[in-house]
C-alpha atoms as a PDB file:
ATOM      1  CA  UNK A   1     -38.912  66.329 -59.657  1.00  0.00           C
ATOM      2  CA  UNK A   2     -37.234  66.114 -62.852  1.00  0.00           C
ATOM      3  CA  UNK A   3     -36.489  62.630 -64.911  1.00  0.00           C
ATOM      4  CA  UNK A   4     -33.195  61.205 -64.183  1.00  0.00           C
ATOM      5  CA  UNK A   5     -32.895  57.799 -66.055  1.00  0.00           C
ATOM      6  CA  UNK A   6     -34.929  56.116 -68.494  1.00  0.00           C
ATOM      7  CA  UNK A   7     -36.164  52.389 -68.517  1.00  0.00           C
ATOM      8  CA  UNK A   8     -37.486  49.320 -70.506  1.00  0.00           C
ATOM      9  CA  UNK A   9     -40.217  49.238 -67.285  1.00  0.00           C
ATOM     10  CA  UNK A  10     -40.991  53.214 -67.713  1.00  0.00           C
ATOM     11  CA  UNK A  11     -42.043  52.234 -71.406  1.00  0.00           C
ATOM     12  CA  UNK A  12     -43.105  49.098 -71.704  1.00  0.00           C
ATOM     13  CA  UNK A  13     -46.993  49.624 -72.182  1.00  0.00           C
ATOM     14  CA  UNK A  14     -47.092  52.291 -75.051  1.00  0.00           C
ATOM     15  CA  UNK A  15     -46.466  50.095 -78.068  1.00  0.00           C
ATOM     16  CA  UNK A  16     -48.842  52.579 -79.841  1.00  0.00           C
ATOM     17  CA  UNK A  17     -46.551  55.720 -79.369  1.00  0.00           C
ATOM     18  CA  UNK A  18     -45.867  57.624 -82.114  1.00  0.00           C
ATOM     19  CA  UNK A  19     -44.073  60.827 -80.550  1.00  0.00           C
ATOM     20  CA  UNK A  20     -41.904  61.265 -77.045  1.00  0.00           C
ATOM     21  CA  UNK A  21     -41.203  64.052 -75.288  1.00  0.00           C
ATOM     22  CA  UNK A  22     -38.298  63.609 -72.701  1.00  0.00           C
ATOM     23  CA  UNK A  23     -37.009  67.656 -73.315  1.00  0.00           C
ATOM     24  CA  UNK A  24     -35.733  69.649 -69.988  1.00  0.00           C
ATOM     25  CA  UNK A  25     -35.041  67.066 -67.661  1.00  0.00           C
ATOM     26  CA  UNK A  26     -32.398  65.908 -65.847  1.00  0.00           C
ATOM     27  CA  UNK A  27     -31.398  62.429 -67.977  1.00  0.00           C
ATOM     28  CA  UNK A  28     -28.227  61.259 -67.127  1.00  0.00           C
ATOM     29  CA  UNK A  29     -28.956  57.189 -68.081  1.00  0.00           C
ATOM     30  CA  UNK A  30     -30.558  55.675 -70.713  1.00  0.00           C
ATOM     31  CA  UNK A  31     -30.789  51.897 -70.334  1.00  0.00           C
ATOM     32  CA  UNK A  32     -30.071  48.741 -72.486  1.00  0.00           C
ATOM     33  CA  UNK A  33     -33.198  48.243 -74.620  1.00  0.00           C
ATOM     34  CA  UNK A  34     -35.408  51.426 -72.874  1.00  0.00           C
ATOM     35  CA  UNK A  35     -37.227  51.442 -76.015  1.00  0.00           C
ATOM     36  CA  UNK A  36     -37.845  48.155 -76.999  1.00  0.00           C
ATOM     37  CA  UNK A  37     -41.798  48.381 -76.526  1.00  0.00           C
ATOM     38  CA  UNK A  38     -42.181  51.649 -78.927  1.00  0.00           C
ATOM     39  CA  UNK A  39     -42.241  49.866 -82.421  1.00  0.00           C
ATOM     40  CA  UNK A  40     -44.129  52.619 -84.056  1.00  0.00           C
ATOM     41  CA  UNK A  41     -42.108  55.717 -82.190  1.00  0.00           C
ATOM     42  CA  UNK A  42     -41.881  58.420 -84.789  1.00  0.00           C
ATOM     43  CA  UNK A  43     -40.328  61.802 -83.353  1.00  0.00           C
ATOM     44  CA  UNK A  44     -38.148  61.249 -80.489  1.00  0.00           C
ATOM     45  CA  UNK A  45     -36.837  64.480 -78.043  1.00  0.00           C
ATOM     46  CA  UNK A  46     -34.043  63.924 -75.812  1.00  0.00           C
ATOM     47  CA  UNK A  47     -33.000  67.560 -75.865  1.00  0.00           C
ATOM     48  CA  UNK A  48     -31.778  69.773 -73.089  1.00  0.00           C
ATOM     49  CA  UNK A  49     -30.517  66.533 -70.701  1.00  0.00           C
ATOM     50  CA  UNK A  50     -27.483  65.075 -69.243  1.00  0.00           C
ATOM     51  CA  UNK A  51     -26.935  62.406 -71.518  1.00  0.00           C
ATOM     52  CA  UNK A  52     -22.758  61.933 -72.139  1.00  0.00           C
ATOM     53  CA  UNK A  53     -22.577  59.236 -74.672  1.00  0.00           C
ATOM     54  CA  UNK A  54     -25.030  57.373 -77.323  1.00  0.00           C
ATOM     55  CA  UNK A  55     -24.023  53.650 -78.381  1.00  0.00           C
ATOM     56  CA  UNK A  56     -25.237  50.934 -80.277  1.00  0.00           C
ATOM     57  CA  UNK A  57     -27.981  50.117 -77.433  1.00  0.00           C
ATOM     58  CA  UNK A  58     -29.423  53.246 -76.903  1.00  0.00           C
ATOM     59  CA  UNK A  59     -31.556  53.442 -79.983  1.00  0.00           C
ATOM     60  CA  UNK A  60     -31.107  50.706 -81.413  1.00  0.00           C
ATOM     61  CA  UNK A  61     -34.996  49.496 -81.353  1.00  0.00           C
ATOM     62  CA  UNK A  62     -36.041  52.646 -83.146  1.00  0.00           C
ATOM     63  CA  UNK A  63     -36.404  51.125 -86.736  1.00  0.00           C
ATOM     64  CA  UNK A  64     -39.182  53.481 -87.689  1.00  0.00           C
ATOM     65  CA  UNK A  65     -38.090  56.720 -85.741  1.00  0.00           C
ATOM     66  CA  UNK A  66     -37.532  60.113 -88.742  1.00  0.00           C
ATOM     67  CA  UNK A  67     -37.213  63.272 -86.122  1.00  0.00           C
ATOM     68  CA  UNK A  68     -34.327  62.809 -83.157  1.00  0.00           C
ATOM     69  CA  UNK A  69     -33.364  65.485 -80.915  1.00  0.00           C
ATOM     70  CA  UNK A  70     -30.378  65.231 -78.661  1.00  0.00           C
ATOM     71  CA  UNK A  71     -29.327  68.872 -78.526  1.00  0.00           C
ATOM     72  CA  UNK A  72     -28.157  70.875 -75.430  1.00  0.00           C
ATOM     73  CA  UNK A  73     -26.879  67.595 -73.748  1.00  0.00           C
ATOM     74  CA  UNK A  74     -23.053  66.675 -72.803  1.00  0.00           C
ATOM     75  CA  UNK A  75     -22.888  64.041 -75.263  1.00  0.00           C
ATOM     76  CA  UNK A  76     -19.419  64.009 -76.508  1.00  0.00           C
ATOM     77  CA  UNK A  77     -18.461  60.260 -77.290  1.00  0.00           C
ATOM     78  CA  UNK A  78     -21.244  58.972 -80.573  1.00  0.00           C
ATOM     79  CA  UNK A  79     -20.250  55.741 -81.233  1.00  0.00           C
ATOM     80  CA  UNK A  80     -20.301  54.805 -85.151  1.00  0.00           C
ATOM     81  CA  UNK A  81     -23.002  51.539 -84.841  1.00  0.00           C
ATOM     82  CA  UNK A  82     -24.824  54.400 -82.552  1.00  0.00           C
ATOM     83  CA  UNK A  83     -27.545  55.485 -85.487  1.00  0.00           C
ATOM     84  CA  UNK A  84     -27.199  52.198 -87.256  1.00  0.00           C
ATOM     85  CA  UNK A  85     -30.854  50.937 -86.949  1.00  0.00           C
ATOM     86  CA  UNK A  86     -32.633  54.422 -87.655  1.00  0.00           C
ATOM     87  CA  UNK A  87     -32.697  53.676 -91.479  1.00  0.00           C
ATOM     88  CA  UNK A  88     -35.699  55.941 -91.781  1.00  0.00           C
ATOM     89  CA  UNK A  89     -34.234  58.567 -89.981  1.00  0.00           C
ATOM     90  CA  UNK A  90     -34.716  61.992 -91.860  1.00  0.00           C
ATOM     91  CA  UNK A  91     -33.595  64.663 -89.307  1.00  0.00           C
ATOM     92  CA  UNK A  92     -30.623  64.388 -86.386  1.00  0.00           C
ATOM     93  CA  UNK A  93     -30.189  67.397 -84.166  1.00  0.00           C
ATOM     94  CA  UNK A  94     -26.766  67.248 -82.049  1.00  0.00           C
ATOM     95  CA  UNK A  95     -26.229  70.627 -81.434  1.00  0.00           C
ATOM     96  CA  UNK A  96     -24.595  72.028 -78.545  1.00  0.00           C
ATOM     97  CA  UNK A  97     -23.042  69.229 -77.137  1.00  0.00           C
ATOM     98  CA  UNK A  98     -19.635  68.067 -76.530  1.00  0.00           C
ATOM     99  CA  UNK A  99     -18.318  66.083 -79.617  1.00  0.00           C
ATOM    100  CA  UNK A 100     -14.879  66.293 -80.657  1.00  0.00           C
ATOM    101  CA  UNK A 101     -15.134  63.877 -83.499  1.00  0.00           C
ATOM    102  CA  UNK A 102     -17.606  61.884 -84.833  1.00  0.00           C
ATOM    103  CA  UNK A 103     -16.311  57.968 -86.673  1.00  0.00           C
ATOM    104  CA  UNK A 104     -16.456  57.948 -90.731  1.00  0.00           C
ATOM    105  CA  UNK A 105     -19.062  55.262 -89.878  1.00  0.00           C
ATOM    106  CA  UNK A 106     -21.750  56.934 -88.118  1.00  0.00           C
ATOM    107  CA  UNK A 107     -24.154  57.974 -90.298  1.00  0.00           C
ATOM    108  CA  UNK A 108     -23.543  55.336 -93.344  1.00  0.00           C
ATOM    109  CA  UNK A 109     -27.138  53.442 -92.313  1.00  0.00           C
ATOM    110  CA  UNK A 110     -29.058  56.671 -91.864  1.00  0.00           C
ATOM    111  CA  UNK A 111     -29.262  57.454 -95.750  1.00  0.00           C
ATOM    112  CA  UNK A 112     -33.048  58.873 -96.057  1.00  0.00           C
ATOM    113  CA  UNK A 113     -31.241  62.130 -93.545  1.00  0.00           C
ATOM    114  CA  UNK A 114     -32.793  65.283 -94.882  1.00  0.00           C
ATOM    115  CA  UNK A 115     -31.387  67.649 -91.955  1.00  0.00           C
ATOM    116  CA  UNK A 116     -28.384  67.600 -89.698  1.00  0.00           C
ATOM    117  CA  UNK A 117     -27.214  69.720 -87.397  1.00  0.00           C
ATOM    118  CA  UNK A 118     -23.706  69.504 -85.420  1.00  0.00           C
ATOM    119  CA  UNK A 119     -23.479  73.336 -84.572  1.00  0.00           C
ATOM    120  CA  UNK A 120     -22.105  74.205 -81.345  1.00  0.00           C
ATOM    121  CA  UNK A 121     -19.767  71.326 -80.926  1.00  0.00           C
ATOM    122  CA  UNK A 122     -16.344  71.206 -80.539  1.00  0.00           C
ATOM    123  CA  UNK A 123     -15.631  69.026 -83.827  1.00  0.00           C
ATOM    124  CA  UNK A 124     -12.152  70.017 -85.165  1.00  0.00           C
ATOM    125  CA  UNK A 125     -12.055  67.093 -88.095  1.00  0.00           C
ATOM    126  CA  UNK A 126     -14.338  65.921 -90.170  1.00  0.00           C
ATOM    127  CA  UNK A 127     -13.440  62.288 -90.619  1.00  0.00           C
ATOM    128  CA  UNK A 128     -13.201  60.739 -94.045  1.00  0.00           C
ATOM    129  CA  UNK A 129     -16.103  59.614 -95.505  1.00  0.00           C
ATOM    130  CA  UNK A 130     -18.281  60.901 -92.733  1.00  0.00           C
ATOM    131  CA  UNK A 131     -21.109  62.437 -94.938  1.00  0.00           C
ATOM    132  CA  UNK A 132     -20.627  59.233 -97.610  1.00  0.00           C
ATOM    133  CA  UNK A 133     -23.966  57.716 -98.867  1.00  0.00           C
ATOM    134  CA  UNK A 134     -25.782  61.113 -97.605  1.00  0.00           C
ATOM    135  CA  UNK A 135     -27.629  61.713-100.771  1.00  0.00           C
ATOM    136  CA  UNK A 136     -30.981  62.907 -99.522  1.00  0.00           C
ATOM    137  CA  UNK A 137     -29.378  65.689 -97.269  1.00  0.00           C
ATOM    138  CA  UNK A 138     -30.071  69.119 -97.624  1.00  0.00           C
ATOM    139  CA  UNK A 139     -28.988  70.944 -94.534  1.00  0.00           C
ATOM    140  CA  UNK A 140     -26.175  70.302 -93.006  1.00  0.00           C
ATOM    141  CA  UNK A 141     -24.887  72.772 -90.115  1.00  0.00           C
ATOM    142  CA  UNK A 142     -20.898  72.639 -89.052  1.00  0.00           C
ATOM    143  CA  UNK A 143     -20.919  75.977 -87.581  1.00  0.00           C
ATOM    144  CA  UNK A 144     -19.465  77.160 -84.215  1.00  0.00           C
ATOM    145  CA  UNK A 145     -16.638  74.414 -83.865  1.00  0.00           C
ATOM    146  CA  UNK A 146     -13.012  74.164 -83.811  1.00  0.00           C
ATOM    147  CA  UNK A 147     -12.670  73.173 -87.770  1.00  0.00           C
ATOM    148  CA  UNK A 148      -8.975  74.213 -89.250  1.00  0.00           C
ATOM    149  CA  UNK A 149      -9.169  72.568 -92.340  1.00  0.00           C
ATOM    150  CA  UNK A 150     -11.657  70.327 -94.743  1.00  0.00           C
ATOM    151  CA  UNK A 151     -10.492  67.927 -97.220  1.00  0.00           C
ATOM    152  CA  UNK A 152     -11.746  68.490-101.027  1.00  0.00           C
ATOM    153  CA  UNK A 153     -14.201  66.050-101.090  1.00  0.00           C
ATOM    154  CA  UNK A 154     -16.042  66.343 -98.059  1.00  0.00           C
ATOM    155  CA  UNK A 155     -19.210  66.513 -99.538  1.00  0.00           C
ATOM    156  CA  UNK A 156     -19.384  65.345-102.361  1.00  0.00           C
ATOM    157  CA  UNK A 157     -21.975  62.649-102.125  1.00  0.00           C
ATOM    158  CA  UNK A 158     -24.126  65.614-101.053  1.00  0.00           C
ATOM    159  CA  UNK A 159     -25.882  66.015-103.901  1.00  0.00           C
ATOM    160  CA  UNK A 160     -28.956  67.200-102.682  1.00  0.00           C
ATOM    161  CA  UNK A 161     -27.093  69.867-100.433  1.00  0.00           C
ATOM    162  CA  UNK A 162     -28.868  73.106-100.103  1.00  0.00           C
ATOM    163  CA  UNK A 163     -27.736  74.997 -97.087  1.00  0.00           C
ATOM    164  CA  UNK A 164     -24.316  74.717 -95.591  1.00  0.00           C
ATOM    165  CA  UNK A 165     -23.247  76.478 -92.535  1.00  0.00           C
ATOM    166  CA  UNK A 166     -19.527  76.080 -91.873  1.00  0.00           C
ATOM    167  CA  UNK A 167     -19.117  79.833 -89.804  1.00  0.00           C
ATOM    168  CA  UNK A 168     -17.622  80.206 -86.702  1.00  0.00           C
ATOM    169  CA  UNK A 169     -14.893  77.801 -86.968  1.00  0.00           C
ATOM    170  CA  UNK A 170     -10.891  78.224 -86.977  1.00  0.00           C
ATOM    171  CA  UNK A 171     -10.863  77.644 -91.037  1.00  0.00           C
ATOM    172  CA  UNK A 172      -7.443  78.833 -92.314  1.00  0.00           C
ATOM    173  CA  UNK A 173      -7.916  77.990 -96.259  1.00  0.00           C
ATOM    174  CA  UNK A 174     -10.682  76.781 -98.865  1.00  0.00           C
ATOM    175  CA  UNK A 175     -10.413  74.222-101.414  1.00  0.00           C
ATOM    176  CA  UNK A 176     -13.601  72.290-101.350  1.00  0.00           C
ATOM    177  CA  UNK A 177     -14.851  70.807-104.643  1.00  0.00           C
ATOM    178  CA  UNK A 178     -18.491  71.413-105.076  1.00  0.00           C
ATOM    179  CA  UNK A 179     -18.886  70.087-108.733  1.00  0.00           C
ATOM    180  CA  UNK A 180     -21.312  67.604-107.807  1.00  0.00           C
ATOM    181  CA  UNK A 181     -23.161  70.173-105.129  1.00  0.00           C
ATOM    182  CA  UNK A 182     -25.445  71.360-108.061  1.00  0.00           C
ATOM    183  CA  UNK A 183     -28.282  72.154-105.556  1.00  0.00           C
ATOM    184  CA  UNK A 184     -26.248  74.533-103.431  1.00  0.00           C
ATOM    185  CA  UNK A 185     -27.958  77.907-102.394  1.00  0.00           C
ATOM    186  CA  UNK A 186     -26.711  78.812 -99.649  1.00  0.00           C
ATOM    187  CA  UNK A 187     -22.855  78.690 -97.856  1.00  0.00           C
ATOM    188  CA  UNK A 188     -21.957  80.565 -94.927  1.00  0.00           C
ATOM    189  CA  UNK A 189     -18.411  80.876 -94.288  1.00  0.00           C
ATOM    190  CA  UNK A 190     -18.316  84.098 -91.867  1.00  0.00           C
ATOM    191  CA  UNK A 191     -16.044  84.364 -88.577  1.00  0.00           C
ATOM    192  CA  UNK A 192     -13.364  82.449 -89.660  1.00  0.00           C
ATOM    193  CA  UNK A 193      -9.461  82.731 -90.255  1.00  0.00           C
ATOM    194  CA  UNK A 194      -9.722  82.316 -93.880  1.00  0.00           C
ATOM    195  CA  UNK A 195      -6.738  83.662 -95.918  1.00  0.00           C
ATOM    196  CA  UNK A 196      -7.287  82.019 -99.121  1.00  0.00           C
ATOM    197  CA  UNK A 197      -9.779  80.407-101.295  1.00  0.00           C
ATOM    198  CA  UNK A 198      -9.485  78.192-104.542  1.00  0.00           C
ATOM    199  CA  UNK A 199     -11.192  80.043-107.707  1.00  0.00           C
ATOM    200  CA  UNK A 200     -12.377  76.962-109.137  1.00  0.00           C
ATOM    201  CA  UNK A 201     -14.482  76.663-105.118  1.00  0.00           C
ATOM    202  CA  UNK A 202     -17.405  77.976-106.395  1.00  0.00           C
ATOM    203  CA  UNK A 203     -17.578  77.035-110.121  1.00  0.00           C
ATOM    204  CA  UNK A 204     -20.949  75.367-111.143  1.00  0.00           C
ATOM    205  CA  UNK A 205     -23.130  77.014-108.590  1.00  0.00           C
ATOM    206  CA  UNK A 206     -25.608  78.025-110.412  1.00  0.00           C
ATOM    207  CA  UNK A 207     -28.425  77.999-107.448  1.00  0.00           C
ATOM    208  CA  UNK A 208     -26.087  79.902-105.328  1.00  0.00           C
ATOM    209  CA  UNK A 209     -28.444  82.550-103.881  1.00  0.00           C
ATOM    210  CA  UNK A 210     -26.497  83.353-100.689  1.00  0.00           C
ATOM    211  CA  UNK A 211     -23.174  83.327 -99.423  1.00  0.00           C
ATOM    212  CA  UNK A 212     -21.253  84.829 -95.882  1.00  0.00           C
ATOM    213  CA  UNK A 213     -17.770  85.327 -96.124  1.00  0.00           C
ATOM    214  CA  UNK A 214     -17.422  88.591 -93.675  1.00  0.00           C
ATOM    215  CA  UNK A 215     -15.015  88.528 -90.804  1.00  0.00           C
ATOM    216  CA  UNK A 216     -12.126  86.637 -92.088  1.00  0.00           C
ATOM    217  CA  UNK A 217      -8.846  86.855 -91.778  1.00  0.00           C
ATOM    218  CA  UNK A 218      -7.831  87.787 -95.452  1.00  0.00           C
ATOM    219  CA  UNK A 219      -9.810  86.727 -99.018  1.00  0.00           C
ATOM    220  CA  UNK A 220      -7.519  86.884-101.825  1.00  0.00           C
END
């Protein structure tokens, strides 16, 4: 019999719990204040569920929580007060899920993030100011959406940035402004529709070690 909802009363008597394990169930529901009890909760794995959304009550009592996993669920609504509490988080894993766009505001409380990963999504915008007031990231994984274009400045509070994954999307040009991405050694931009990209793209990498541009449309 697999888990199908969490709850405050499931909970309520670890206050010492530093790691949870809910992977490879069946977790449709996660109620109002499930966590309230797990003060100290560290690592938290929701992966491989049911869940379809994540609000400002889902998580919300997680103040000390770094490691969240919510990938291979059906999540595709992440409201922006959703993380807003997790000011210690330092790694988010939403990959293969359902999310078609994620609110500017999402991620502007979460600003120790090290690690994110939105791969396998169906994201086709990134909104503005979405990756704002990231300065401690270094990974950041966009591949395998539906991407078409990306505005200049996407990342550039990203200083720390040191892998970027952006393959496998429906990119048609390439005009992002990496002048303050200093740290950059990596960018994969493979398996996508790319017909064009700026000269001045890739000025001022000097850490650049690796970068995928095979299986595009046309690179001028």
């Amino acid at each position: 019999c697999k888990i199908q909802k969490i709850s405050f009363i499931n909970l309520m008597r670890m206050p010492n719990l530093k790691e949870l394990n809910f992977g490879f169930n069946q977790i449709q529901l996660i109620e109002e204040k499930s966590f309230l009890s797990l003060k100290e909760l560290k690592s938290l794995r929701l992966n491989n569920n049911l869940i379809t959304d994540i609000d400002e009550f889902t998580l919300n009592e997680l103040m000390k929580l770094n490691y969240l996993d919510l990938s291979f669920n059906r999540i595709s609504i992440v409201t922006d007060n959703a993380f807003y509490k997790l000011t210690k988080l330092q790694e988010l894993n939403l990959k293969f899920n359902q999310l078609k766009s994620i609110p500017s505001k999402t991620f502007d409380a979460n600003r120790k993030l090290q690690k994110l990963d939105l791969s396998f999504n169906e994201i086709e915008e990134i909104s503005d100011g979405l990756f704002d007031n990231l300065s401690e990231l270094t990974f950041l994984d966009l591949s395998e959406n539906k991407l078409t274009t990306l505005q200049p400045n996407t990342f550039k509070d990203l200083t720390k940035l040191q892998n970027l994954f952006l393959n496998s999307n429906n990119l048609k040009t390439f005009d992002i402004n990496f002048n303050l991405n200093k740290n950059l050694e990596e960018i994969r931009l493979h398996d996508n529709k790319i017909e064009r990209i700026e000269s001045k793209s890739f000025n001022n990498l000097s850490k650049l070690k690796f970068i995928s541009l095979m299986d595009n449309k046309c690179i001028d």
